[in-house]
Protein backbone atom coordinates (compact mmCIF):
# COMPACT_ATOMS: atom_id res chain seq x y z
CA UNK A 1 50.82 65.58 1.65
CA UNK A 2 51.38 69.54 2.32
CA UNK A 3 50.14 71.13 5.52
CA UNK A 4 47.95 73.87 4.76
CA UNK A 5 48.42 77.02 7.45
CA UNK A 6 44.64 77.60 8.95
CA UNK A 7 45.07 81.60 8.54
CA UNK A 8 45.74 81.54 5.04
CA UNK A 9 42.33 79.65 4.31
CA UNK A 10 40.31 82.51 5.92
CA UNK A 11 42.03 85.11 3.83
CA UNK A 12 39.77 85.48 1.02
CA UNK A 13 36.68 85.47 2.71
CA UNK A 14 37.53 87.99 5.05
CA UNK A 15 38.62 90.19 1.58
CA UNK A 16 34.99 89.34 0.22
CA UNK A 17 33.08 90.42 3.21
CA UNK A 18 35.29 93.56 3.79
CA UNK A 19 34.54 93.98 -0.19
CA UNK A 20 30.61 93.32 0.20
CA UNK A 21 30.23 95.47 3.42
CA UNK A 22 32.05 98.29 1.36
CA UNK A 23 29.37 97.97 -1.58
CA UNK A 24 26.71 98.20 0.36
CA UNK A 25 27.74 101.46 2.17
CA UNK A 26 28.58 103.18 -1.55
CA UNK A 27 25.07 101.68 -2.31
CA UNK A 28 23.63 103.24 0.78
CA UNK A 29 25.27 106.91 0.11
CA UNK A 30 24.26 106.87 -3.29
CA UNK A 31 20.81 106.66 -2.57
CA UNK A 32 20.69 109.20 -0.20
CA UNK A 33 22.13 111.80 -2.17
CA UNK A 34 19.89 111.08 -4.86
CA UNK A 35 17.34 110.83 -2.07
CA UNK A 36 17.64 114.88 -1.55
CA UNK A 37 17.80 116.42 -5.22
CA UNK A 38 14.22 114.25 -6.65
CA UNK A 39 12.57 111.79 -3.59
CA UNK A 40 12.01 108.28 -5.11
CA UNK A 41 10.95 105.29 -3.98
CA UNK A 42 13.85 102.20 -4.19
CA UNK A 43 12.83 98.65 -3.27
CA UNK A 44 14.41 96.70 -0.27
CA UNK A 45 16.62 94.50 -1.34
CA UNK A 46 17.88 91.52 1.02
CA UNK A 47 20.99 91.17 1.58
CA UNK A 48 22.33 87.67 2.78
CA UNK A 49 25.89 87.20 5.19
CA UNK A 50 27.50 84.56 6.08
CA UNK A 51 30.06 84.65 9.33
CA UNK A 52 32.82 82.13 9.20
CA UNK A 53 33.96 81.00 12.02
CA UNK A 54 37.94 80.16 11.62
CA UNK A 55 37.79 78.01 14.69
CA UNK A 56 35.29 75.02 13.59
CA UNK A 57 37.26 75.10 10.08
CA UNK A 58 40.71 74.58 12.03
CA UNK A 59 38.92 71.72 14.36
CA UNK A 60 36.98 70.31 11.18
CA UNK A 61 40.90 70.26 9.51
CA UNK A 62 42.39 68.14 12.75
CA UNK A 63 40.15 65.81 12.48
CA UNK A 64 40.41 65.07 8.89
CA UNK A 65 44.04 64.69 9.33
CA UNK A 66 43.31 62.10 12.33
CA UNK A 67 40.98 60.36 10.04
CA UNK A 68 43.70 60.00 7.44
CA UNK A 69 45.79 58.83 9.77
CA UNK A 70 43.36 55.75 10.72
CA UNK A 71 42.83 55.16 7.18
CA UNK A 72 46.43 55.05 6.61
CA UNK A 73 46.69 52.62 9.53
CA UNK A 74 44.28 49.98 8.99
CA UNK A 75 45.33 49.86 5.51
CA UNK A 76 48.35 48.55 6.45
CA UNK A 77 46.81 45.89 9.12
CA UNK A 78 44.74 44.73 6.12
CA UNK A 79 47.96 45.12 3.55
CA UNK A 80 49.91 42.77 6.96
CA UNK A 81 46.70 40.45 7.57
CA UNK A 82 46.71 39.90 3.65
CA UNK A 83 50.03 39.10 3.36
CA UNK A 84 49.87 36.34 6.52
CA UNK A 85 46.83 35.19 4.74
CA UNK A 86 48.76 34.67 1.14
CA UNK A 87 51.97 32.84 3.12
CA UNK A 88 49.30 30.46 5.08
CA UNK A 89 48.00 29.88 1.71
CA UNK A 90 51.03 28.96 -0.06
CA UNK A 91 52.44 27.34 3.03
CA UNK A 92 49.08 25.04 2.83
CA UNK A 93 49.38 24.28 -0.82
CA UNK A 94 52.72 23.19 -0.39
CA UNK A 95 51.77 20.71 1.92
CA UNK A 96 48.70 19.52 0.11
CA UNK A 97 51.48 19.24 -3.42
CA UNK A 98 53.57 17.26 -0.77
CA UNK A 99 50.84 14.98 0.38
CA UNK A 100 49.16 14.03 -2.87
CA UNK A 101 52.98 13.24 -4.54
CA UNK A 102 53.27 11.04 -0.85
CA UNK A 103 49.39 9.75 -1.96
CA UNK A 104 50.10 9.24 -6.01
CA UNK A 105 53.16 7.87 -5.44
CA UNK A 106 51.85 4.82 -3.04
CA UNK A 107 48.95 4.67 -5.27
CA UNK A 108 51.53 3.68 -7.95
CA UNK A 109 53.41 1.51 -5.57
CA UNK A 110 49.57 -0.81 -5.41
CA UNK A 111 48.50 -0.57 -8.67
CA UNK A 112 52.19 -2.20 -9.88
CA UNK A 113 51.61 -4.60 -6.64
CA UNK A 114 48.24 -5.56 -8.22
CA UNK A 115 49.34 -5.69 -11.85
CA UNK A 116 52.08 -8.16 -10.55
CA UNK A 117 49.79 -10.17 -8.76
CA UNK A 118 47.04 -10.18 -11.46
CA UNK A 119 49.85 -11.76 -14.28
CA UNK A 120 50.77 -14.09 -11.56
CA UNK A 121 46.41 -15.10 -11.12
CA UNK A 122 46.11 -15.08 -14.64
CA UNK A 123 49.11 -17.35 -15.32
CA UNK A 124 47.50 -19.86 -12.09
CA UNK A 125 44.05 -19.61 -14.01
CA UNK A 126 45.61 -20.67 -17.39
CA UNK A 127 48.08 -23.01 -15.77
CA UNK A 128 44.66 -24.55 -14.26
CA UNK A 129 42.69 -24.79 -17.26
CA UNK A 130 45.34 -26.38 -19.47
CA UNK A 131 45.43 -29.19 -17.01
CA UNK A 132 41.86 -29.27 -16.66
CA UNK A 133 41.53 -29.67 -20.15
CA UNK A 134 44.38 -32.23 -20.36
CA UNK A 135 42.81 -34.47 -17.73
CA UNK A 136 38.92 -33.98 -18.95
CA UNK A 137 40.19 -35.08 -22.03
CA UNK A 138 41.89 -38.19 -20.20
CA UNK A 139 38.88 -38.91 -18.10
CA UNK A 140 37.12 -38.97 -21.61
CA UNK A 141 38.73 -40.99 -23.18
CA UNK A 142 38.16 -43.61 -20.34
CA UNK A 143 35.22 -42.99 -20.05
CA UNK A 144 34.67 -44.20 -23.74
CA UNK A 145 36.35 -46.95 -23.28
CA UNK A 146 34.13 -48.19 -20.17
CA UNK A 147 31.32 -47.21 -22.05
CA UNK A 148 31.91 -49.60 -25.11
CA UNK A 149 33.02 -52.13 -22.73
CA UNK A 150 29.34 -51.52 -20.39
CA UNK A 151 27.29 -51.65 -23.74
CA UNK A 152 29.04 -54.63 -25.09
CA UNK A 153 28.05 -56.21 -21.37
CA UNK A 154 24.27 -54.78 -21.67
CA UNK A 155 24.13 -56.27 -25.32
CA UNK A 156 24.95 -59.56 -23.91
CA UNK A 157 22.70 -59.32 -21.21
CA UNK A 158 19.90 -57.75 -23.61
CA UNK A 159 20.15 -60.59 -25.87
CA UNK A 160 19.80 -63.06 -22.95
CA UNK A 161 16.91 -60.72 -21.19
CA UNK A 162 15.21 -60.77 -24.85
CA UNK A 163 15.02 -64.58 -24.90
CA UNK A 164 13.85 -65.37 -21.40
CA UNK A 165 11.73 -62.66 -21.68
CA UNK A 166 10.11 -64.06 -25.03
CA UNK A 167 9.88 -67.46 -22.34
CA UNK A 168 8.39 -65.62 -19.91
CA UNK A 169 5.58 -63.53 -22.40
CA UNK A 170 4.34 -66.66 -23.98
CA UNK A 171 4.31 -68.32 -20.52
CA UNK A 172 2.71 -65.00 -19.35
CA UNK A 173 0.10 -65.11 -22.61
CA UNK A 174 -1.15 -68.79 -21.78
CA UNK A 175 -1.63 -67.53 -18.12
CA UNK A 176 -3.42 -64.55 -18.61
CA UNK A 177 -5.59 -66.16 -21.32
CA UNK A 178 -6.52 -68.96 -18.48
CA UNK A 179 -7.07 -65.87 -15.61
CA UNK A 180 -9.25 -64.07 -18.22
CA UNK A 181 -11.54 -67.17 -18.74
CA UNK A 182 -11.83 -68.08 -14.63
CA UNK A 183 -12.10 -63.61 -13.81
CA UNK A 184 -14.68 -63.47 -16.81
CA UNK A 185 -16.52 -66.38 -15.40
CA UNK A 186 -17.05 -65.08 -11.81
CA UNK A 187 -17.77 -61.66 -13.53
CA UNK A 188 -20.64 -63.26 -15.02
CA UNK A 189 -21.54 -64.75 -11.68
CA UNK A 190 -21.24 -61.48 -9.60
CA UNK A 191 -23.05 -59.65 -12.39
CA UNK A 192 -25.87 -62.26 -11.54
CA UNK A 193 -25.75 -61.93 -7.89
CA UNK A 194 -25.67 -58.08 -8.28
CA UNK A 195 -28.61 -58.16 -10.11
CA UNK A 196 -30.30 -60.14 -7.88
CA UNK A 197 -29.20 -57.98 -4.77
CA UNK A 198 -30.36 -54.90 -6.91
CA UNK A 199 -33.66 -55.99 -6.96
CA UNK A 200 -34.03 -57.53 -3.82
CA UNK A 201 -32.72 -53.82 -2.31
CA UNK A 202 -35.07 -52.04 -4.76
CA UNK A 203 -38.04 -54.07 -3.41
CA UNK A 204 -36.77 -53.54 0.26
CA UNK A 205 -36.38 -49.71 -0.33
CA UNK A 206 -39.86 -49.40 -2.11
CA UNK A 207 -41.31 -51.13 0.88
CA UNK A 208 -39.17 -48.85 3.25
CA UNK A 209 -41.04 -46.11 1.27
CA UNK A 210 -44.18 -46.94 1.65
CA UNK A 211 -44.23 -47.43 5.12
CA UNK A 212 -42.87 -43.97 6.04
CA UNK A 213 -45.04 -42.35 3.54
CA UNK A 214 -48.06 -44.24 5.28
CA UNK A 215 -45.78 -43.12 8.78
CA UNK A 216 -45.64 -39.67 7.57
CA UNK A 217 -49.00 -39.06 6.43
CA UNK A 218 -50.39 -40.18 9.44
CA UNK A 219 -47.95 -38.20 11.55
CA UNK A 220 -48.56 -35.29 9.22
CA UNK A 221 -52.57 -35.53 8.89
CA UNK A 222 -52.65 -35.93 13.21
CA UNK A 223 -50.52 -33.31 14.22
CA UNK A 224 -52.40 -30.97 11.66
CA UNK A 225 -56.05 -31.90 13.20
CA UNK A 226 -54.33 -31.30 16.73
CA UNK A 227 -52.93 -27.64 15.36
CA UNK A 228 -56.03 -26.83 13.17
CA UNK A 229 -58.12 -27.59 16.39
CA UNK A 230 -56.30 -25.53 18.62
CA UNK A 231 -55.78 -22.49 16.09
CA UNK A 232 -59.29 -23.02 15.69
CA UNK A 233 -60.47 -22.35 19.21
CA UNK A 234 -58.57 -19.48 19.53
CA UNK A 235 -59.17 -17.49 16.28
CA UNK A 236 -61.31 -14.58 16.40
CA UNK A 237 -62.84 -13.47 12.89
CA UNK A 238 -62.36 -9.66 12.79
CA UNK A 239 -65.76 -7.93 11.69
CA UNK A 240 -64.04 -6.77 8.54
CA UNK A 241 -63.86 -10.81 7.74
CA UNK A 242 -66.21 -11.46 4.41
CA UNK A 243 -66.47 -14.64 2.39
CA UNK A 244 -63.50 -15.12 -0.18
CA UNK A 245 -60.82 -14.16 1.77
CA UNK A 246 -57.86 -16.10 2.11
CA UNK A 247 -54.60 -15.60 4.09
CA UNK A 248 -51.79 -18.27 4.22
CA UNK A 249 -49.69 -18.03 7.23
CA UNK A 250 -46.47 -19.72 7.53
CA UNK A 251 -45.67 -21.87 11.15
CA UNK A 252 -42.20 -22.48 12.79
CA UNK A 253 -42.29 -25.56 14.71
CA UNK A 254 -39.83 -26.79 17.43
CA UNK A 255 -39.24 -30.66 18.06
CA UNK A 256 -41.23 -30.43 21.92
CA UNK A 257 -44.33 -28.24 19.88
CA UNK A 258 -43.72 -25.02 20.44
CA UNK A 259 -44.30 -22.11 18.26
CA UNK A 260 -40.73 -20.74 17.39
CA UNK A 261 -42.26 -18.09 14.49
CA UNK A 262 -45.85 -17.25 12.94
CA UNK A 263 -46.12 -14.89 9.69
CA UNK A 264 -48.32 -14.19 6.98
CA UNK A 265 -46.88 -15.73 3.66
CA UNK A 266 -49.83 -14.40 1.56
CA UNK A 267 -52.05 -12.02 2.83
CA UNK A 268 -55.86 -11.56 2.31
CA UNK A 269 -55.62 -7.42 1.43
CA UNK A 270 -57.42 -7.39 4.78
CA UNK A 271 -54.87 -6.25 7.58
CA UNK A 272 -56.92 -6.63 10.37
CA UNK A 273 -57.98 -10.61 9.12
CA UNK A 274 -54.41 -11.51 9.09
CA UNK A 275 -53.27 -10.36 11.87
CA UNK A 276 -56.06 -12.18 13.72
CA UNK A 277 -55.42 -15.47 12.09
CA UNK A 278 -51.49 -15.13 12.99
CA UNK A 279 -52.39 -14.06 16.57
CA UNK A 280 -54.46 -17.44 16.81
CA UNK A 281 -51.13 -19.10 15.96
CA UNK A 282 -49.29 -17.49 18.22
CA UNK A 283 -52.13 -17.94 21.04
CA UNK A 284 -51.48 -21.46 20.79
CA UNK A 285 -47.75 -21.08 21.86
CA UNK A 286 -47.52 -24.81 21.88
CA UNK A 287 -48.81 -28.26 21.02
CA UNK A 288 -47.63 -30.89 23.45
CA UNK A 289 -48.79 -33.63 21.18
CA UNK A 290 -46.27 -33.33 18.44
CA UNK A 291 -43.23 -34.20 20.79
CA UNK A 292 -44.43 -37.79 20.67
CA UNK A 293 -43.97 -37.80 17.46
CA UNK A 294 -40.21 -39.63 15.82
CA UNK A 295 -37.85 -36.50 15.23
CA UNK A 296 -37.51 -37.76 11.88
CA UNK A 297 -40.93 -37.79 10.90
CA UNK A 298 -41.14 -34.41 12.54
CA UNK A 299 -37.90 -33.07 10.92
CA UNK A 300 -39.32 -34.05 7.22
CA UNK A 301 -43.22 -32.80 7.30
CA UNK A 302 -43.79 -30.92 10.42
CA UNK A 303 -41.10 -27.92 10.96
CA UNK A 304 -43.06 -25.73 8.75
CA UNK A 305 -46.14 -26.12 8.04
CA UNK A 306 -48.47 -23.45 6.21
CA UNK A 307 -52.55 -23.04 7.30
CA UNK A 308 -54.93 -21.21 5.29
CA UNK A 309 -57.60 -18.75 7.16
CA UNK A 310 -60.99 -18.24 5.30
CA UNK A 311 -63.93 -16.59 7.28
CA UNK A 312 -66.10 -19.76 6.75
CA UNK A 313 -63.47 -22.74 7.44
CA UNK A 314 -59.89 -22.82 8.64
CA UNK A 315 -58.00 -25.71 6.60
CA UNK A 316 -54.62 -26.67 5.61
């Protein structure tokens, strides 16, 4: 690129301003002369210059040729880096070309290793079945024979089972027939006898029955006059108590007499009547009578019983 002298670019603008500042003096002149034969009036007019200043242009020009000069020199690092960066490159794909042809050609080297060595399995495999087959077929074939020569034997022996067995049935036959006359016999005589126990256990058992019946009801009917009695002392009829009312309340008994729960199971319609009548219960906490009683007996009428409250009686 050219230099370009610094004076020579100030040349033309220093003609232009010489040229402008000349104008306006003419201008100026002009309107004065005119100003003395008929007085008028002219408008200001602005008028705008500019001072260049040669100096900053010739500083602003060194440093645009310092620029280009750092352009120009870190083109050519980049242009130098590139070209490292291109040989690295190839140099790199070289040595991957070299180590897959290294790669493919032992992958070649196994795959004809394991070719040869499948022919030589497949051969074994064959090899193996053909005299697998041969001596299956061998093994068959004595096997057949043993196995005429083993049902020949068990017809024989069949024949000779058959007959002793025909013996043994009709020997069997007279046997059973004798067993089935002497089993149907003491059948007949057990039947008897079991009869005979049946009733003699039916009469025992209605017996049995009666007597805890009688047990129970007397159990039942004693403890209830010893519970009515003692309810019965402690009850206190409410006011609101009329005739007609009825309230059934349910007792939990425990084995030595005590009270273990007292509810009412159907109430009157009268809250203050059953709450008396179950406080009467309750009052009684416990009636030392009933432990004498058997636990049996006690278990089967006596650990719940249910009490009716009128105003005019109390009964069960």
């Amino acid at each position: 690129m050219k230099d370009i002298h610094p004076y020579r670019s100030y040349i033309i603008p220093a003609v232009l301003a010489v040229g402008l500042h000349v104008g306006i003096v003419f201008l100026a002149s002009t309107t004065w002369f005119e100003a003395q034969h008929s007085p008028r009036v002219v408008p200001f007019q602005h008028i705008k210059a500019e001072l260049i200043d040669l100096k900053s242009q010739k500083v602003a020009g060194n440093q645009k040729k310092s620029e280009l000069k750092k352009q120009q020199a870190a083109k050519r690092e980049a242009d130098a880096k590139r070209k490292a960066r291109k040989k690295e490159k190839q140099k790199k794909i070289a040595a991957d070309k070299k180590r897959k042809a290294k790669e493919k050609k032992a992958a070649d080297t196994k795959k004809r290793q394991q070719i040869t060595k499948a022919k030589a399995e497949k051969k074994r495999k064959v090899d193996a079945k053909r005299n697998a087959d041969l001596k299956r077929k061998q093994d068959e074939i004595k096997r057949q024979a043993k196995a005429k020569k083993l049902d020949a034997e068990k017809k024989r022996k069949a024949d000779a089972d058959k007959r002793k067995q025909q013996a043994l049935s009709k020997q069997k036959a007279e046997q059973k027939k004798r067993r089935e006359a002497d089993q149907l016999k003491r059948q007949q005589e057990q039947e008897l006898l079991a009869r005979e126990q049946a009733l003699a256990d039916e009469v025992a058992r209605e017996e049995q029955s009666r007597r805890m019946l009688s047990q129970d009801q007397t159990a039942k009917a004693s403890a209830i006059s010893v519970i009515t009695a003692a309810v019965s002392a402690n009850w206190r009829r409410p006011p609101t108590a009329r005739n007609g009312m009825v309230v059934q309340v349910r007792i939990h008994l425990l084995p030595t007499g005590e009270v273990s729960d007292a509810y009412a199971l159907k109430t009157s319609g009268d809250e203050a009547f059953d709450r008396s009548a179950v406080n009467a219960v309750l009052k009684a906490e416990r009636f030392p009578e009933l432990q004498d009683i058997d636990p049996e007996v006690f278990d089967r009428n006596l650990r719940t019983i249910t009490l009716k409250f009128k105003p005019e009686d109390l009964r069960l």
